[in-house]
C-alpha atoms as a PDB file:
ATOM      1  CA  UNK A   1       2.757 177.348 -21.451  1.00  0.00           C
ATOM      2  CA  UNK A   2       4.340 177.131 -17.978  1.00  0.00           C
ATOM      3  CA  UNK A   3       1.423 178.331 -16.046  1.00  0.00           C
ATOM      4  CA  UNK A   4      -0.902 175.532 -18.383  1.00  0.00           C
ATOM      5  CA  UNK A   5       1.689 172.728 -18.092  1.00  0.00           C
ATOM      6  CA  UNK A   6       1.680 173.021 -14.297  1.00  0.00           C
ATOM      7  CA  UNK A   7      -1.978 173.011 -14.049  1.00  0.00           C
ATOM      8  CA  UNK A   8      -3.169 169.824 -12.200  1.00  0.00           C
ATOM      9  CA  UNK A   9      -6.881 170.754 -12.495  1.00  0.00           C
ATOM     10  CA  UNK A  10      -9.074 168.621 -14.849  1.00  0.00           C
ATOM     11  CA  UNK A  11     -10.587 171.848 -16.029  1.00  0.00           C
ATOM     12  CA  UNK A  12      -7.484 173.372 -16.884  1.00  0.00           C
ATOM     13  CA  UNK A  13      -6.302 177.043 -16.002  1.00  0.00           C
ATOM     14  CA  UNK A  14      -8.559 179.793 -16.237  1.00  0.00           C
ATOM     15  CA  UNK A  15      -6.564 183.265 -18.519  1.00  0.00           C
ATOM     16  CA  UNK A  16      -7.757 185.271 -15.506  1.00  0.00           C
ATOM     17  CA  UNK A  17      -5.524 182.953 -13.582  1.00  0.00           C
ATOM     18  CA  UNK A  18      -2.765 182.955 -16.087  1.00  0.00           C
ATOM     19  CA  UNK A  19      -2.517 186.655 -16.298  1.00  0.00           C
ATOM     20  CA  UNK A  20      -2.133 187.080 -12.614  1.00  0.00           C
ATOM     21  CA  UNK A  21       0.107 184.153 -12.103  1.00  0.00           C
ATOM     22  CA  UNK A  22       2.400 185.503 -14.497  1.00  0.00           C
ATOM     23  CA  UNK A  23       1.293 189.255 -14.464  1.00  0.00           C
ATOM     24  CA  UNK A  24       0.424 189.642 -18.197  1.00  0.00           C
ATOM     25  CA  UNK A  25      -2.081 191.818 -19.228  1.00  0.00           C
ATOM     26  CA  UNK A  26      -5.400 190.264 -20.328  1.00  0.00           C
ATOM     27  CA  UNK A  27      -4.920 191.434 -23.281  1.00  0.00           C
ATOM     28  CA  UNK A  28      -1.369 190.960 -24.916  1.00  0.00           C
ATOM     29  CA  UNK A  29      -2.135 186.764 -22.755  1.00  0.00           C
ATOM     30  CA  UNK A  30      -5.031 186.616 -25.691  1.00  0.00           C
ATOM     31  CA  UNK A  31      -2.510 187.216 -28.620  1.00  0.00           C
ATOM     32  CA  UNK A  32      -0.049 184.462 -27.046  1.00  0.00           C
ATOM     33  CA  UNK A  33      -3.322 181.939 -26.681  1.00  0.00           C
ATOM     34  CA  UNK A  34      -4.531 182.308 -29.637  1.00  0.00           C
ATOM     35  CA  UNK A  35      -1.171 181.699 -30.913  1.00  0.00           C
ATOM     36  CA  UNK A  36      -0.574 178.472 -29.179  1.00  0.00           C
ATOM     37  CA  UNK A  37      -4.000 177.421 -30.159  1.00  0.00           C
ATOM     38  CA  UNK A  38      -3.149 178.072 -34.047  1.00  0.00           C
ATOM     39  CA  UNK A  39      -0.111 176.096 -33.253  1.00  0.00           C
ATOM     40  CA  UNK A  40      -2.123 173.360 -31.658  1.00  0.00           C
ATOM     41  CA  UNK A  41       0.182 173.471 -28.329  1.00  0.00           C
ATOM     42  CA  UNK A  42      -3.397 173.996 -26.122  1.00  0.00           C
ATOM     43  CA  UNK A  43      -6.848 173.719 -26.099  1.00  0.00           C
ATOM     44  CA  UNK A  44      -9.462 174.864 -24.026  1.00  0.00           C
ATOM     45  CA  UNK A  45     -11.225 172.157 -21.650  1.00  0.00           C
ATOM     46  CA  UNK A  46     -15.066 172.517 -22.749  1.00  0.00           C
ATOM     47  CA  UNK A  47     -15.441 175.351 -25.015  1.00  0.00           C
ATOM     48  CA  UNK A  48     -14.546 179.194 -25.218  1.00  0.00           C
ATOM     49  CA  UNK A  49     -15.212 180.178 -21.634  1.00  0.00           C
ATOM     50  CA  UNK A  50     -13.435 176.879 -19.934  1.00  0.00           C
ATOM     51  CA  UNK A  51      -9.787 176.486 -18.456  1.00  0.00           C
ATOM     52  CA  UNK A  52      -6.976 175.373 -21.017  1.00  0.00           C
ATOM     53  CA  UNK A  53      -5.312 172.683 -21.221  1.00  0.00           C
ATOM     54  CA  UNK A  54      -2.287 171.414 -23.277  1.00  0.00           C
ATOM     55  CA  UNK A  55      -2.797 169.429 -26.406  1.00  0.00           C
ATOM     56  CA  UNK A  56       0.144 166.528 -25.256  1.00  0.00           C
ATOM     57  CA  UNK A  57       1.809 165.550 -22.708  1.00  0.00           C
ATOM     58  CA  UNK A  58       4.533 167.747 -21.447  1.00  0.00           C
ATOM     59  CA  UNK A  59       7.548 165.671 -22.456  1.00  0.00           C
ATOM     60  CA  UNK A  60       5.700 165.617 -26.153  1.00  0.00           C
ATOM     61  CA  UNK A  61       6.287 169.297 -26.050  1.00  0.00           C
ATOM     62  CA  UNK A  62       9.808 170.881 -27.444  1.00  0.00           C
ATOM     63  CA  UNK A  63      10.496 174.726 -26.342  1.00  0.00           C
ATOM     64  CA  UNK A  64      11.075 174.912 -30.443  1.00  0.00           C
ATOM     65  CA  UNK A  65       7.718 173.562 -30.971  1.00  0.00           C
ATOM     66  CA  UNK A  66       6.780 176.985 -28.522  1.00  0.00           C
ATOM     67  CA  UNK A  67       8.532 178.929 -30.314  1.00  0.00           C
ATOM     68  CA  UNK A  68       7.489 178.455 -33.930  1.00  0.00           C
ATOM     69  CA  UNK A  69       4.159 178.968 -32.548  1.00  0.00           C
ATOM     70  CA  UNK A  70       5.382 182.869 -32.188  1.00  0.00           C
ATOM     71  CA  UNK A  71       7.679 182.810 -34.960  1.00  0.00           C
ATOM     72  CA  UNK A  72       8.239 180.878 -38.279  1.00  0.00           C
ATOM     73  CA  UNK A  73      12.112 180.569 -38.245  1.00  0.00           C
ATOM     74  CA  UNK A  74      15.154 181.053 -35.971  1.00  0.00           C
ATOM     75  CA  UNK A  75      17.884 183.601 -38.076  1.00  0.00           C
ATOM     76  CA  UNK A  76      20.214 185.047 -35.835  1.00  0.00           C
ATOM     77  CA  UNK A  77      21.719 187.261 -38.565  1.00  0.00           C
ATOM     78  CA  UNK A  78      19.242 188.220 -41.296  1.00  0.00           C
ATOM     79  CA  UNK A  79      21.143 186.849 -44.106  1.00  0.00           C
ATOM     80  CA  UNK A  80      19.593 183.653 -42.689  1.00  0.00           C
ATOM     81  CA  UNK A  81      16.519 184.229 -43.197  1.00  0.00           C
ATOM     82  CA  UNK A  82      14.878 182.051 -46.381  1.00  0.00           C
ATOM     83  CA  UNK A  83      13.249 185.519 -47.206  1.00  0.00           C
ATOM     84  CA  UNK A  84      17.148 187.383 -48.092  1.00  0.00           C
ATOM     85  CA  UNK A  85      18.548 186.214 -51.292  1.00  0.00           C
ATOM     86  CA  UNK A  86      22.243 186.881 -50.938  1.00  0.00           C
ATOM     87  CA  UNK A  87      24.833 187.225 -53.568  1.00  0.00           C
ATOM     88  CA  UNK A  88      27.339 185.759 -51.474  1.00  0.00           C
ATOM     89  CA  UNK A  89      25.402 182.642 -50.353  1.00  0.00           C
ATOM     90  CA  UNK A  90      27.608 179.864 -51.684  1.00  0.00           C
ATOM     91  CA  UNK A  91      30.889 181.739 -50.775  1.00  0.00           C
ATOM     92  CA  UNK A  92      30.511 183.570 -47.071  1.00  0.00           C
ATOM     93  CA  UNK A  93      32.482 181.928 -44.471  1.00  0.00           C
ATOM     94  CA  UNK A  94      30.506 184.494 -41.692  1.00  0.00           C
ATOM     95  CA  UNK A  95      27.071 183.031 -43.119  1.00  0.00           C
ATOM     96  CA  UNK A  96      28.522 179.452 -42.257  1.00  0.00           C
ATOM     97  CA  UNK A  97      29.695 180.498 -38.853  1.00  0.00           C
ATOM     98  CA  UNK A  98      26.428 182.135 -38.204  1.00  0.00           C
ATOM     99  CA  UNK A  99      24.554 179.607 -40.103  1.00  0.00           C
ATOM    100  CA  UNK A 100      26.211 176.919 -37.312  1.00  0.00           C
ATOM    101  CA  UNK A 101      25.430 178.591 -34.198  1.00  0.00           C
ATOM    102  CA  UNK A 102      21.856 179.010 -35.758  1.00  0.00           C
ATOM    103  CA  UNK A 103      21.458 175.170 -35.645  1.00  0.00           C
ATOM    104  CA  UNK A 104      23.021 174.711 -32.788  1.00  0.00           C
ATOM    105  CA  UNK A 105      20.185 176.589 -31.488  1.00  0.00           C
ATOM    106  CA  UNK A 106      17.386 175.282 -32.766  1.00  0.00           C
ATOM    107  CA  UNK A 107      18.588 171.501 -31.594  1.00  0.00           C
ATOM    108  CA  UNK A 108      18.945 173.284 -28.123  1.00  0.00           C
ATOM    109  CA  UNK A 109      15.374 174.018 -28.384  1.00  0.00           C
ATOM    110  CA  UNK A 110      14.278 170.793 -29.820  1.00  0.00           C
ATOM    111  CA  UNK A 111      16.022 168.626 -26.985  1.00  0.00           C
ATOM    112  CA  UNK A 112      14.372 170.499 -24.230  1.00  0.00           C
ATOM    113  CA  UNK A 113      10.924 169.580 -23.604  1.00  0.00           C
ATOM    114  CA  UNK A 114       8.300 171.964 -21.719  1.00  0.00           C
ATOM    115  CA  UNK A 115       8.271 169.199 -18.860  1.00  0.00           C
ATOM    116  CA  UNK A 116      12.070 170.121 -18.307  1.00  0.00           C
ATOM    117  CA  UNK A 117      10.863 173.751 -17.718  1.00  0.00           C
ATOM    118  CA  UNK A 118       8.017 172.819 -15.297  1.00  0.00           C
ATOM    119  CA  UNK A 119      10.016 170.215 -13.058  1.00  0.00           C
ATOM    120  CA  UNK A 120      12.303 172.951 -12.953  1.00  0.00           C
ATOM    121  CA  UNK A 121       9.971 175.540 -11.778  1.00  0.00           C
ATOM    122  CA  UNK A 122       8.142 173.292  -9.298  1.00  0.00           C
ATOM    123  CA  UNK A 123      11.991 172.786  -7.829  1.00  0.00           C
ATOM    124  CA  UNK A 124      12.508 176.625  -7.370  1.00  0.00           C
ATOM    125  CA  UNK A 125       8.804 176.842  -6.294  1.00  0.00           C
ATOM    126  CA  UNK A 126       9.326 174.148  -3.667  1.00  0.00           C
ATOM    127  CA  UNK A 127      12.836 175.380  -2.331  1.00  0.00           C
ATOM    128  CA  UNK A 128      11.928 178.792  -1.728  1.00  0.00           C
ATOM    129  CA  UNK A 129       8.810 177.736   0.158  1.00  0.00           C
ATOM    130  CA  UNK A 130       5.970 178.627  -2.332  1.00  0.00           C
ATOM    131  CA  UNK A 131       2.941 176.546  -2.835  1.00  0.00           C
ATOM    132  CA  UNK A 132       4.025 174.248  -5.963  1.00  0.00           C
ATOM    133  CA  UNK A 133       0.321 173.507  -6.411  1.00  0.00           C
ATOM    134  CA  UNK A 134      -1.331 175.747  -8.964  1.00  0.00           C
ATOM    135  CA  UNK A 135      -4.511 177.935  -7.407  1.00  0.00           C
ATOM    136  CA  UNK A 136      -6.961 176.577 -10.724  1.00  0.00           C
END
């Protein structure tokens, strides 16, 4: 999503170029695409062989909304999880504790947009003398 969200080129980012750029192989970099594009997070420019681009604009774009595209649900502790049915549900003070942190998470997540991430990169990309344009 970085690597996309940076991309200034109308004909989005090439995977070739996203796999070097972030050294990922070829392969696993399909499994995250396809991903994102189930999630509707990108979109590829003018058909299968074409750059990608992202679906919004990067501000639209929480790091949640990234991560549910991986996984349904945040559970730090299993007994989260909507698929454990716990005896102790209604009377656990460490499932309230956990359960806390756990939304503290996710609304760290949701306040953080993908544009923080990439005006953050192109700062460290700019300070230590790299090229902050992208090569697609």
């Amino acid at each position: 999503m970085m690597e996309i969200g940076m991309s200034k080129s109308q004909n989005g980012i090439y995977q070739k170029d996203i796999s070097k750029n972030q050294n990922i192989s070829f392969k696993y970099l399909d499994q995250i695409i396809s991903a994102l594009k189930a999630a509707g997070l990108i979109t590829n420019v003018k058909g299968k062989k074409s750059g990608y681009i992202i679906t919004r604009e990067p501000h639209e774009i929480t790091i949640y909304e990234i991560y549910k595209a991986f996984e349904p649900e945040i559970s730090i502790v299993e007994c989260l999880s909507k698929n454990v049915d716990c005896p102790y549900e209604n009377c656990c003070a460490c499932k309230d504790f956990w359960e806390g942190l756990n939304t503290q998470i996710i609304e760290y997540l949701s306040k953080h947009t993908l544009d923080d991430l990439v005006k953050k990169q192109l700062s460290y990309k700019s300070h230590s003398g790299q090229d902050s344009q992208n090569k697609a």
